[in-house]
N, C-alpha and C. Protein backbone atom coordinates (compact mmCIF):
# COMPACT_ATOMS: atom_id res chain seq x y z
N UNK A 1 -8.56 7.04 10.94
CA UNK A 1 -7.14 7.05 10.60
C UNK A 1 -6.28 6.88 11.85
N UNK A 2 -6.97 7.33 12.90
CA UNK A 2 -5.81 7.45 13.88
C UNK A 2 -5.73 5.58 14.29
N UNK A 3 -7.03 5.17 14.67
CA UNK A 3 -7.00 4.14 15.02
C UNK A 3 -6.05 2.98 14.41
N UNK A 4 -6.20 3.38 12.70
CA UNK A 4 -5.23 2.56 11.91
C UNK A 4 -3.55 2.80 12.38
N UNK A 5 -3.19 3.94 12.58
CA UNK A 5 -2.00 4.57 12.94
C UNK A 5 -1.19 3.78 13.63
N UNK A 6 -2.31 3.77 14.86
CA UNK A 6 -2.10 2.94 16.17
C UNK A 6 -1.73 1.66 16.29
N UNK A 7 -2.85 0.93 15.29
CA UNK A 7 -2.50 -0.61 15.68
C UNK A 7 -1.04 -0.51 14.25
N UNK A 8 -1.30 0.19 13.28
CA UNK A 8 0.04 0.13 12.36
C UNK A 8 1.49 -0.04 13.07
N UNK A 9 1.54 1.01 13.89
CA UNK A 9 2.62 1.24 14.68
C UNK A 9 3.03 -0.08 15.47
N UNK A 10 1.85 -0.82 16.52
CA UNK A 10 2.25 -1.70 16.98
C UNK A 10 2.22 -3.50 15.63
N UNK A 11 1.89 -3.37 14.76
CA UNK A 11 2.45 -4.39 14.12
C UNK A 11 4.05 -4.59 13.57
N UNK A 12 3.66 -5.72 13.24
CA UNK A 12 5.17 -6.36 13.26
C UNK A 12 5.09 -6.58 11.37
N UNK A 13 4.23 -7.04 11.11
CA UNK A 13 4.01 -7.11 9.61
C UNK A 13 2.71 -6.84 8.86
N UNK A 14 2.38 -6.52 7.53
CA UNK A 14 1.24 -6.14 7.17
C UNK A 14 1.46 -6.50 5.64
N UNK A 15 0.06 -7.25 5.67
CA UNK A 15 0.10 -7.79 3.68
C UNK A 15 -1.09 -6.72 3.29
N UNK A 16 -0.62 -5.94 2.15
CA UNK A 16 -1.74 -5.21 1.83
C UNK A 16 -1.94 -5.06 0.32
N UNK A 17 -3.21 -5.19 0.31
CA UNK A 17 -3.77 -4.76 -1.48
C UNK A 17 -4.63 -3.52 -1.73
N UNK A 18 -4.01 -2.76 -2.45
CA UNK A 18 -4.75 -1.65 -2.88
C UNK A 18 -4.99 -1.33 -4.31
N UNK A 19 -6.06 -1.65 -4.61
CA UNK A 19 -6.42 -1.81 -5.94
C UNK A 19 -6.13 -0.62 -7.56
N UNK A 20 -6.60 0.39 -6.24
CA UNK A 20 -6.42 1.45 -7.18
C UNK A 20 -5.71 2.57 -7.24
N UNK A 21 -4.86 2.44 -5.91
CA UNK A 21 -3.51 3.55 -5.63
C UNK A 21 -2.50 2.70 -5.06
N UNK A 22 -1.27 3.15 -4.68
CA UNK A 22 -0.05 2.61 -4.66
C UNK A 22 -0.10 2.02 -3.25
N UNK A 23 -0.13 1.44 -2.60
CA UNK A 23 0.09 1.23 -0.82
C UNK A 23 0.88 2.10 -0.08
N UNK A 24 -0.10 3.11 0.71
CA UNK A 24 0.62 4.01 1.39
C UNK A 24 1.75 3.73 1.75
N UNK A 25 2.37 2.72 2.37
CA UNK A 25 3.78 2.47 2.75
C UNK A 25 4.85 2.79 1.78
N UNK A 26 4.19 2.52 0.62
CA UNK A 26 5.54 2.59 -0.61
C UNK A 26 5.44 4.03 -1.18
N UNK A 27 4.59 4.80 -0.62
CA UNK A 27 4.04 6.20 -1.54
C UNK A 27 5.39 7.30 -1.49
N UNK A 28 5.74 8.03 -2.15
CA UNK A 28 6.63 9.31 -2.31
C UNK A 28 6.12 10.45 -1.91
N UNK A 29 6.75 11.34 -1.36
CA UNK A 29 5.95 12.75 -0.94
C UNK A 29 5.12 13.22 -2.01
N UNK A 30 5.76 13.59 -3.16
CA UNK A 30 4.82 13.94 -3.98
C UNK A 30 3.63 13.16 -4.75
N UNK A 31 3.98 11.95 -4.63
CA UNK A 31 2.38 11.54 -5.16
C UNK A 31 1.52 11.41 -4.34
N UNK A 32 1.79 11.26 -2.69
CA UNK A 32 0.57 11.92 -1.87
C UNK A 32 0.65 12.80 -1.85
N UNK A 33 0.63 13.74 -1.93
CA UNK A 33 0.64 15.33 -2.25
C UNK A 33 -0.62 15.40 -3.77
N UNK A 34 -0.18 15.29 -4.68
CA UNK A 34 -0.99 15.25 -5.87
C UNK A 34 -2.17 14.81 -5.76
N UNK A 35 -2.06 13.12 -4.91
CA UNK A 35 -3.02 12.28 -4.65
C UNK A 35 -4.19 13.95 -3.36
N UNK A 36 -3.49 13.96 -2.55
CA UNK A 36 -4.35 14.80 -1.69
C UNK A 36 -5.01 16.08 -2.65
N UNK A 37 -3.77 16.65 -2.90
CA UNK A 37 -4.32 18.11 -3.68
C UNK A 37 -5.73 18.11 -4.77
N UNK A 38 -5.75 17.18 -5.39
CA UNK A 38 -6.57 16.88 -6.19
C UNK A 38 -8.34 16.42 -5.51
N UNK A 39 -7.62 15.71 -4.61
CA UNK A 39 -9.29 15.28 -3.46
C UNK A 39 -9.57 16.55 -2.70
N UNK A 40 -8.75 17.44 -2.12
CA UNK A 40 -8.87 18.53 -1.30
C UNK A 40 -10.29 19.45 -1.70
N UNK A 41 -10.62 19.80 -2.64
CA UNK A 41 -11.94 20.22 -2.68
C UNK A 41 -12.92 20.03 -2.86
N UNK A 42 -12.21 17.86 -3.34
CA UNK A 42 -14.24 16.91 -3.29
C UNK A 42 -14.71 16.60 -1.53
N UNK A 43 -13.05 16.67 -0.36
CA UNK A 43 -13.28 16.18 0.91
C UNK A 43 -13.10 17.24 1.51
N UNK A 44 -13.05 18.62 1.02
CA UNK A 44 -12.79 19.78 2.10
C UNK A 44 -11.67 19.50 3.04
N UNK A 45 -10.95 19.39 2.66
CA UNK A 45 -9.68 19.49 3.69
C UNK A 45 -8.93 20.40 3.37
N UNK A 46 -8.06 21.29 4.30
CA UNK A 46 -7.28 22.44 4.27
C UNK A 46 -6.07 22.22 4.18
N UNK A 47 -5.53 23.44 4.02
CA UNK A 47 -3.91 23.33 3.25
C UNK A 47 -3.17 22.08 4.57
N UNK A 48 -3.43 22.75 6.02
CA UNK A 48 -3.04 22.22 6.78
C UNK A 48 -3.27 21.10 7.15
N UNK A 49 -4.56 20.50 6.91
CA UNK A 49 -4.76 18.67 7.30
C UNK A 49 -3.89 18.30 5.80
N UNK A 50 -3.78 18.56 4.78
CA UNK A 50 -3.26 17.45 3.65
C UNK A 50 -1.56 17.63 3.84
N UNK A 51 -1.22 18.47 4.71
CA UNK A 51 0.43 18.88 5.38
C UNK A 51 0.91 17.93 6.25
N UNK A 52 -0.39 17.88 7.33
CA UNK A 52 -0.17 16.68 8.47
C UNK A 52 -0.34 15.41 7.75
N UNK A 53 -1.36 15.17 6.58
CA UNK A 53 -1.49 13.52 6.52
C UNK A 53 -0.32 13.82 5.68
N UNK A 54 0.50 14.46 4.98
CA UNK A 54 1.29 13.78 4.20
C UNK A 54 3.18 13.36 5.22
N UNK A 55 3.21 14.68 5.97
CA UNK A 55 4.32 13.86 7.10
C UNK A 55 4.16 12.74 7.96
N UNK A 56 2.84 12.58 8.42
CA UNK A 56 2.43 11.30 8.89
C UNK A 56 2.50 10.09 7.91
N UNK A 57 2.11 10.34 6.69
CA UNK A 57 2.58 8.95 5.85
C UNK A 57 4.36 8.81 5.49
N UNK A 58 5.21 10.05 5.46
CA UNK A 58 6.62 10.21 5.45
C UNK A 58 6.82 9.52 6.80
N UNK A 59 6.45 9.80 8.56
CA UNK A 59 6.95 9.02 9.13
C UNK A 59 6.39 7.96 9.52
N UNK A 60 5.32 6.97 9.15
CA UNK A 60 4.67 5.96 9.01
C UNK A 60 5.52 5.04 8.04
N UNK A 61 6.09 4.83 6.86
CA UNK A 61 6.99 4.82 6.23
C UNK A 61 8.40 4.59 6.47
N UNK A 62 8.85 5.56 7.51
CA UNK A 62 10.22 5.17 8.13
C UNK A 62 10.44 3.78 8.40
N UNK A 63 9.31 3.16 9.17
CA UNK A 63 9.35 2.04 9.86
C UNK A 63 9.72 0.86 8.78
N UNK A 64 10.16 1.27 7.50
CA UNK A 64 10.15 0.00 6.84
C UNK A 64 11.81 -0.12 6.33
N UNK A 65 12.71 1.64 6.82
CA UNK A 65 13.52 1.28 6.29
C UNK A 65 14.72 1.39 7.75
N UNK A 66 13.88 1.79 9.39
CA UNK A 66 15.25 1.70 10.39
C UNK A 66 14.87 0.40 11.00
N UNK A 67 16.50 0.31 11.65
CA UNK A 67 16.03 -0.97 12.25
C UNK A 67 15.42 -1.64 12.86
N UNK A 68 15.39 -0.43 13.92
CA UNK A 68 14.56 -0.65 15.35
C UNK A 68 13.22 -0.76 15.11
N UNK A 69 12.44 -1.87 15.72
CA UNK A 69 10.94 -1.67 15.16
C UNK A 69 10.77 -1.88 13.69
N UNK A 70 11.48 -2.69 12.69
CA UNK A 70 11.21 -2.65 11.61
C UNK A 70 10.47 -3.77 10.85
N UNK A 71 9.54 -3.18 10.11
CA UNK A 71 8.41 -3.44 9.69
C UNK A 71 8.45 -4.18 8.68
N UNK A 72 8.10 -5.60 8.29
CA UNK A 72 7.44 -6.40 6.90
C UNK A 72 6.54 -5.83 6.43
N UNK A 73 6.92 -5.31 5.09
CA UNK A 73 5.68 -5.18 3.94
C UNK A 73 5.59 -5.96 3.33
N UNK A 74 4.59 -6.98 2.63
CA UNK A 74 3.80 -7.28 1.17
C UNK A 74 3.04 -6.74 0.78
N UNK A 75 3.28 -6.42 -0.06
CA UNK A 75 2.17 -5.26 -0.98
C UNK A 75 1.63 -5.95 -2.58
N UNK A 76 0.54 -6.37 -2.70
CA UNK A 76 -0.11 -6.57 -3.75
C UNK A 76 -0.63 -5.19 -4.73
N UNK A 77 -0.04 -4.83 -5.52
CA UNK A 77 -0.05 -3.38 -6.74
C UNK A 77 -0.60 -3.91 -7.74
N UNK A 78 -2.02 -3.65 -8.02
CA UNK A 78 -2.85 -3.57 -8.83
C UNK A 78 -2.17 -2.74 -10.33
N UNK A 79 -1.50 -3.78 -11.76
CA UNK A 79 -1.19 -2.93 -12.70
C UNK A 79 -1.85 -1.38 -12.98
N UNK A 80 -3.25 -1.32 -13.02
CA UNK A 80 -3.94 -0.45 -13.22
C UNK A 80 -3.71 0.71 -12.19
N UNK A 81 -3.28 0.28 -11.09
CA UNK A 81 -3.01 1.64 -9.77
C UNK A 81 -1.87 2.44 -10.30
N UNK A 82 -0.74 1.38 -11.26
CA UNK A 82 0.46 1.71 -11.57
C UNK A 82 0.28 2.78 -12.41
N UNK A 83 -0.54 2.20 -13.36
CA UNK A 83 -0.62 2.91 -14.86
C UNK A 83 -1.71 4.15 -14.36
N UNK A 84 -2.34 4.43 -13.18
CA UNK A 84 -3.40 5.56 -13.23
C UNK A 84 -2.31 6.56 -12.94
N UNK A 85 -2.20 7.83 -13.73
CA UNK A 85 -1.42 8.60 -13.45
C UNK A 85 -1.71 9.63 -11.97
N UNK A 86 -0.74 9.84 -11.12
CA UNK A 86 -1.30 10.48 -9.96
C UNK A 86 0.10 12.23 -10.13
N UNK A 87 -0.54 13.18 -10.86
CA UNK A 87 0.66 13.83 -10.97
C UNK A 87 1.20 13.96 -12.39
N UNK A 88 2.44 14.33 -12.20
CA UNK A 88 3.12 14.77 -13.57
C UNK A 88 3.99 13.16 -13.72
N UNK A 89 4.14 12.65 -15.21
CA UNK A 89 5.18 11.66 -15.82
C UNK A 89 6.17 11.33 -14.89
N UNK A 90 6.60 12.60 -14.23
CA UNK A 90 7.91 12.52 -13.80
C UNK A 90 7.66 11.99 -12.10
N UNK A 91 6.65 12.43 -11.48
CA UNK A 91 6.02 12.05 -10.44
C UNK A 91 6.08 10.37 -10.39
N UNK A 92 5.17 9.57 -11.33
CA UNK A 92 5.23 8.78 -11.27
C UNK A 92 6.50 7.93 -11.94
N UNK A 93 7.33 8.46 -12.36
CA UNK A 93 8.38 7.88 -12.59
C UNK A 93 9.48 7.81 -11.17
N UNK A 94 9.18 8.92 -10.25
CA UNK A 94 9.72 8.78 -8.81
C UNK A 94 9.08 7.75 -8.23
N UNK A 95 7.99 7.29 -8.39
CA UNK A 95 7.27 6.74 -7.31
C UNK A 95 7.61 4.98 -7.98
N UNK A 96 7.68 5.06 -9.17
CA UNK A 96 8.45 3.33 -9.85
C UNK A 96 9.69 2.94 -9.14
N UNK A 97 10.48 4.57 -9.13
CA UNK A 97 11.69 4.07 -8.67
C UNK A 97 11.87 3.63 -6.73
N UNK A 98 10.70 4.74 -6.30
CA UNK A 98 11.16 4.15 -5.12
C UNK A 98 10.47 3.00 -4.80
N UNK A 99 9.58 2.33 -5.69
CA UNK A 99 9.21 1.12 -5.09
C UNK A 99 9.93 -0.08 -5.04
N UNK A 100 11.03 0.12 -6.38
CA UNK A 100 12.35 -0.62 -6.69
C UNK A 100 13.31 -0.69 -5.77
N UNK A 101 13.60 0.67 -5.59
CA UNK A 101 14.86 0.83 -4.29
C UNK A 101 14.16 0.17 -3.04
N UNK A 102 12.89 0.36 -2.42
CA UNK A 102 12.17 -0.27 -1.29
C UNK A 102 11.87 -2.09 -1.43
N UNK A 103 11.98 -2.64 -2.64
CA UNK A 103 12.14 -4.26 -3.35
C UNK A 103 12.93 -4.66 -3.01
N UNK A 104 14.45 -3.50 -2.65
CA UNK A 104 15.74 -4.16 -2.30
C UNK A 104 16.27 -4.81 -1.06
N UNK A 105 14.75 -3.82 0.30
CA UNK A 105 14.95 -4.16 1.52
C UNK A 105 14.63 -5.65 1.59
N UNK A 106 14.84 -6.70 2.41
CA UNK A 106 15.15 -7.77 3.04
C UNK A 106 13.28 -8.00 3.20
N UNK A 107 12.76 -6.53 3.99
CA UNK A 107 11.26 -6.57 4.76
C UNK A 107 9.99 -6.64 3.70
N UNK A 108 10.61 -6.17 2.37
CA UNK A 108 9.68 -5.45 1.08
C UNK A 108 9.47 -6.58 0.26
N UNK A 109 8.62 -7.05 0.23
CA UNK A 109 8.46 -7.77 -1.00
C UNK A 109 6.95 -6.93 -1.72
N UNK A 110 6.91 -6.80 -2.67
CA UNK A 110 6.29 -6.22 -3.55
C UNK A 110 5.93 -6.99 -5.38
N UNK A 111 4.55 -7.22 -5.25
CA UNK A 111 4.05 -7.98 -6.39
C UNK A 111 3.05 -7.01 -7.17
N UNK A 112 3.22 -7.18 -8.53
CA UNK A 112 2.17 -6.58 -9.37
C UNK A 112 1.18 -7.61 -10.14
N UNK A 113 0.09 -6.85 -9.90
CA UNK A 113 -1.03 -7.97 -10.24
C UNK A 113 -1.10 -7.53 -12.02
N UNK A 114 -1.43 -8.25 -12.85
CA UNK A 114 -0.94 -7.48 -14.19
C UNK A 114 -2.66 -7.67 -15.15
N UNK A 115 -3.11 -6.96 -15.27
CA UNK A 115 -4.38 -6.35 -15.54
C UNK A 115 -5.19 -7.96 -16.80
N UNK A 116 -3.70 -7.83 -17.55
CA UNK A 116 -4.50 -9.04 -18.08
C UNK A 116 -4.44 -10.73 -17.84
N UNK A 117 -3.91 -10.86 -16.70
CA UNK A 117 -4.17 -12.02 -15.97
C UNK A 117 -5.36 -12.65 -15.62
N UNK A 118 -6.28 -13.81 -15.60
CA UNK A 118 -7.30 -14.60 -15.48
C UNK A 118 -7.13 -14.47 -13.95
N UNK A 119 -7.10 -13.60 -13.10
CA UNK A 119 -7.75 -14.19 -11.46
C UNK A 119 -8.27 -13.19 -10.89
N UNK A 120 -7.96 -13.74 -9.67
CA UNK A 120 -9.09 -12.64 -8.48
C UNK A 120 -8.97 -11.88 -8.91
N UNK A 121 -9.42 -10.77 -8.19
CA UNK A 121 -9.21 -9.39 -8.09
C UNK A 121 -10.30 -8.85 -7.13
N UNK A 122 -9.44 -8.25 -5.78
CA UNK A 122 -10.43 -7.27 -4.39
C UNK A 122 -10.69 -5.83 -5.65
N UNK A 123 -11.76 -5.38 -5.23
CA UNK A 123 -12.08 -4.07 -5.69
C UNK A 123 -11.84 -2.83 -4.52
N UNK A 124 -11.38 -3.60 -3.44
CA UNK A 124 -11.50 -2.53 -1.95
C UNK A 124 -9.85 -2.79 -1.46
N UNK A 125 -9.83 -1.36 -0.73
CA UNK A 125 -8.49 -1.73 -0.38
C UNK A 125 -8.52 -2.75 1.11
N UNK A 126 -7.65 -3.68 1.91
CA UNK A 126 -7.54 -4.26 3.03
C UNK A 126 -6.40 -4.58 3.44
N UNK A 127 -5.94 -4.02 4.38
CA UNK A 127 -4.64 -4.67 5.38
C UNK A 127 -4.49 -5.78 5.97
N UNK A 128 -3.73 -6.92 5.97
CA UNK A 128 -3.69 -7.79 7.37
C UNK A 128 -2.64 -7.00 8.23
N UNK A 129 -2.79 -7.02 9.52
CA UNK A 129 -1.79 -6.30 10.55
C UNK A 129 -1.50 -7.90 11.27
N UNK A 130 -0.07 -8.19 11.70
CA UNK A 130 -0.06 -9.10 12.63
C UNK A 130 1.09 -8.33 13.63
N UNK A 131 0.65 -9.10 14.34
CA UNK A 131 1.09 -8.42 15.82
C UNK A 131 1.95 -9.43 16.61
N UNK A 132 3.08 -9.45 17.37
CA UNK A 132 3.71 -10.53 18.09
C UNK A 132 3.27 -11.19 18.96
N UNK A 133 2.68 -10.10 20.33
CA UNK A 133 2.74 -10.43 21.39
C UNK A 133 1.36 -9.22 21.70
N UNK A 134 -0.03 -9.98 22.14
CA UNK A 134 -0.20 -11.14 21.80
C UNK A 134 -0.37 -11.98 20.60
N UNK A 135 0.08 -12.96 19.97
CA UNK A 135 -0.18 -13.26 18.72
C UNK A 135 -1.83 -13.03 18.03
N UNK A 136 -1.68 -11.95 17.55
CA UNK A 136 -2.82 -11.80 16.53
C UNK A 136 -3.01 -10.90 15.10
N UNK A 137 -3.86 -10.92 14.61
CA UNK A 137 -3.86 -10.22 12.91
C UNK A 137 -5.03 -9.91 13.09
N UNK A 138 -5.19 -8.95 12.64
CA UNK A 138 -6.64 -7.55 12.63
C UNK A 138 -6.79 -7.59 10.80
N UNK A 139 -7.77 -6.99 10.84
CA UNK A 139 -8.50 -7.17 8.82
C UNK A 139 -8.84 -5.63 9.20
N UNK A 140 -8.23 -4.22 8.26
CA UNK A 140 -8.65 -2.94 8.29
C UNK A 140 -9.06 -3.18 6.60
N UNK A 141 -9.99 -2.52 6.66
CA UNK A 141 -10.81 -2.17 5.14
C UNK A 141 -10.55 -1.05 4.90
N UNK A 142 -10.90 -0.13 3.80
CA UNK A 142 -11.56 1.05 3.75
C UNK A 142 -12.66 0.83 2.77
N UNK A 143 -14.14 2.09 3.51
CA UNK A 143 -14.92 2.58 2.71
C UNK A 143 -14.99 3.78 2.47
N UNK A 144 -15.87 4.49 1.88
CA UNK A 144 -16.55 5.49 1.59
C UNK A 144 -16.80 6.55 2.54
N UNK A 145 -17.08 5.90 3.63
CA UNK A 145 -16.81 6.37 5.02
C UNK A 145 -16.29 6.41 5.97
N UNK A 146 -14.90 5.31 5.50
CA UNK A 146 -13.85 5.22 6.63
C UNK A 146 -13.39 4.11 6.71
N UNK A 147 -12.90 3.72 7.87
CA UNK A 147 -11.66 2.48 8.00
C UNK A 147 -12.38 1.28 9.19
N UNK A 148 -12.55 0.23 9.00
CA UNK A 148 -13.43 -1.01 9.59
C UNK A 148 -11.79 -1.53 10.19
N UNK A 149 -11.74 -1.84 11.46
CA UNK A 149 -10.93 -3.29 11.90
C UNK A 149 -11.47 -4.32 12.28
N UNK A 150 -11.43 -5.23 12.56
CA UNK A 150 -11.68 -6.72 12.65
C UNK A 150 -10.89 -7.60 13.49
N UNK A 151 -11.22 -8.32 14.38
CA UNK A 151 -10.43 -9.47 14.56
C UNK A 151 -10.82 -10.31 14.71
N UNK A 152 -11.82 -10.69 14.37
CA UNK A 152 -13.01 -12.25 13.85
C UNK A 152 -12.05 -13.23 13.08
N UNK A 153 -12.29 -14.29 13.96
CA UNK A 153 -11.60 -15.25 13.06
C UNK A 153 -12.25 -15.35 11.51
N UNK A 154 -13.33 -15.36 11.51
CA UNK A 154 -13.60 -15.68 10.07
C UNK A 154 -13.38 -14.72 9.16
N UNK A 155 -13.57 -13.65 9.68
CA UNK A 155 -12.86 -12.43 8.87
C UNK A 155 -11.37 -12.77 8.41
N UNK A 156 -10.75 -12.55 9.83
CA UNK A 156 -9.13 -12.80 9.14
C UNK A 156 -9.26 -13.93 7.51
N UNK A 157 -9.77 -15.09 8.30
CA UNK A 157 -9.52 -16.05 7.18
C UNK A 157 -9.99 -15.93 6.14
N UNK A 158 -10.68 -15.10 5.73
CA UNK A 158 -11.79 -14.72 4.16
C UNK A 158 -10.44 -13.76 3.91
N UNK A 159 -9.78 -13.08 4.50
CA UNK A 159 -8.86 -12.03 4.03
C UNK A 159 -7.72 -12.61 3.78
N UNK A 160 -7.26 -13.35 4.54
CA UNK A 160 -6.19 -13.80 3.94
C UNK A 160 -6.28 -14.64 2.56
N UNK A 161 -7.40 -15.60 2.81
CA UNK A 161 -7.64 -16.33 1.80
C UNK A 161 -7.70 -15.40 0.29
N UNK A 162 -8.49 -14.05 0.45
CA UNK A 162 -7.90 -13.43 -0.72
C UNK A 162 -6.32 -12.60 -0.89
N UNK A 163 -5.96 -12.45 0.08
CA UNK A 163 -4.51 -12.04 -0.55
C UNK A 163 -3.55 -12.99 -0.89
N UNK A 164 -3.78 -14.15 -0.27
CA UNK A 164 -3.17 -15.97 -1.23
C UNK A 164 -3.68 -16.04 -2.70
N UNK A 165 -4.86 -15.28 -2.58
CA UNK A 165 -5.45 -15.48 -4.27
C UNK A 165 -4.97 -14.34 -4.96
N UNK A 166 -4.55 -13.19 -4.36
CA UNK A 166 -4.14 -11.72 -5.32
C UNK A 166 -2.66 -12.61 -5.25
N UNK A 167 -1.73 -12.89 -4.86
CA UNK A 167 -0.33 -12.86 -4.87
C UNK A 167 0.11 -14.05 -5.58
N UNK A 168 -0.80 -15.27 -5.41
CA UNK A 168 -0.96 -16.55 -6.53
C UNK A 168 -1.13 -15.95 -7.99
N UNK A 169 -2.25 -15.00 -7.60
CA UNK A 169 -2.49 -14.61 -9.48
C UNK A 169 -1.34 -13.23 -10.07
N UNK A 170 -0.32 -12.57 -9.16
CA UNK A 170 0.36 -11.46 -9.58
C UNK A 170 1.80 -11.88 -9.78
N UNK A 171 2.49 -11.00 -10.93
CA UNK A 171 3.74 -11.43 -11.00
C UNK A 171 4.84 -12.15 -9.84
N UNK A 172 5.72 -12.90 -10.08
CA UNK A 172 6.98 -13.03 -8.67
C UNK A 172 7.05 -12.01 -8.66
N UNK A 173 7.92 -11.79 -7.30
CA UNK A 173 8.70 -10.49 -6.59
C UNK A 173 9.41 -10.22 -7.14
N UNK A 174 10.34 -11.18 -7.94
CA UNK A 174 11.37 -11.05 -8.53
C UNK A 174 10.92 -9.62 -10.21
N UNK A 175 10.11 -10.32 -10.60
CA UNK A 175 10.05 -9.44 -11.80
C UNK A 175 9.26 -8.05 -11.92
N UNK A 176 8.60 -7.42 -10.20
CA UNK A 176 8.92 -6.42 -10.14
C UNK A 176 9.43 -5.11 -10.66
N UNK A 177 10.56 -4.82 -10.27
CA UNK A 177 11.78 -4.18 -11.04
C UNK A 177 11.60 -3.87 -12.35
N UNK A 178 11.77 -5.15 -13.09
CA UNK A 178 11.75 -4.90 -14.38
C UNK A 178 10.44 -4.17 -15.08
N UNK A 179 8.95 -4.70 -14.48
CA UNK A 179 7.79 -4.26 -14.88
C UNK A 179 7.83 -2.68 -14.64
N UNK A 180 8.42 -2.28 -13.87
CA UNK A 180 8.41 -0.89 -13.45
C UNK A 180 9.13 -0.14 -14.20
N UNK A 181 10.60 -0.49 -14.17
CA UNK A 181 11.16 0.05 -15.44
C UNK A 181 10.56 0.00 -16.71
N UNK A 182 10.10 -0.75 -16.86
CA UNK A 182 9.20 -0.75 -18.39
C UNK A 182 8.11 0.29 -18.06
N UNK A 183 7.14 0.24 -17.18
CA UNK A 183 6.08 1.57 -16.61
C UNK A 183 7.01 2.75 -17.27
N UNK A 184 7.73 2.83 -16.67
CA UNK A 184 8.62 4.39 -16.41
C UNK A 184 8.74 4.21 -18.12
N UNK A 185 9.28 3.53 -18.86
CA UNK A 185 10.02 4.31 -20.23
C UNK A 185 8.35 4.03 -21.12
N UNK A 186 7.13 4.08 -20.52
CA UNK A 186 6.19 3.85 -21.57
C UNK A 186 5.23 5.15 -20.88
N UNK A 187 5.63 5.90 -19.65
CA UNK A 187 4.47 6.88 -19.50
C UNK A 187 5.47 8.19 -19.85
């Protein structure tokens, strides 16, 4: 995690797909909170590590809405991440809305992949990070056991090549919004 932190901090933009939870960047206190509380006694972690990762994702996060240093998101949202409940109704009805209000920034673009669509689909979560200076893009995974970076060309290009295929096959940016509002008045 820290390592991810690190190069996070120094990127300039990041396209990410997460299949089966929301993309940390867009997350609300309380649904990482829920999200943690709930893992806390399959990963043994204490009151106090799920305290620190959750202000660390609050100020990891900042970066997308000050100026200085401010950060491009694309985020590919797996319908099914939407619809898995993390929390109470009302939880995830916070977490629709702030992905809406975060749609509005200039940096946010945000697509939902919609479950019954004919295409790809990653089963793993993966970041592209790009970086200015020197010009480059890193590939972070996660497994089972942790977080892989990369900066193999052929890597990058297998990764990007699938997030051209998640964002080809997921709603415009534009209709967003509306899919969410519909989420919210159906859970």
């Amino acid at each position: 995690m820290a390592m991810y932190v690190g190069l996070e901090t120094g990127a300039r933009a990041i396209r990410a797909s997460h299949p089966s939870v929301v993309v940390g960047l867009l997350q609300i206190e309380r649904y990482v909170r829920e999200m943690l509380q709930v893992a806390k006694p399959v990963e043994e972690h204490t009151t106090e590590l799920v305290e620190r990762h959750i202000q660390l994702r609050m100020e990891r996060k900042e970066r997308l809405t000050t100026m200085e240093g401010r950060l491009e998101l694309w985020a590919i949202l797996d319908e099914a991440a939407l619809r898995r409940r993390i929390g109470s109704p009302d939880v995830m009805r916070e977490q629709y809305e702030e992905i809406i209000r975060l749609t509005k920034l200039d940096n946010v673009t945000v697509q939902v992949l919609p479950m019954d669509g004919e295409t790809y689909r990653s089963s793993f979560n993966f970041n592209l990070l790009e970086f200015e200076s020197p010009q480059l893009t890193v590939v972070q995974t996660d497994g089972p056991e942790g977080s892989n970076v990369s900066d193999k060309d052929t890597t990058i290009w297998a990764f990007t090549r699938r997030f051209d295929a998640l964002r080809a096959g997921a709603l415009a940016p534009g209709e967003t919004p509306t899919f969410l509002h519909r989420l919210a008045g159906e859970i």
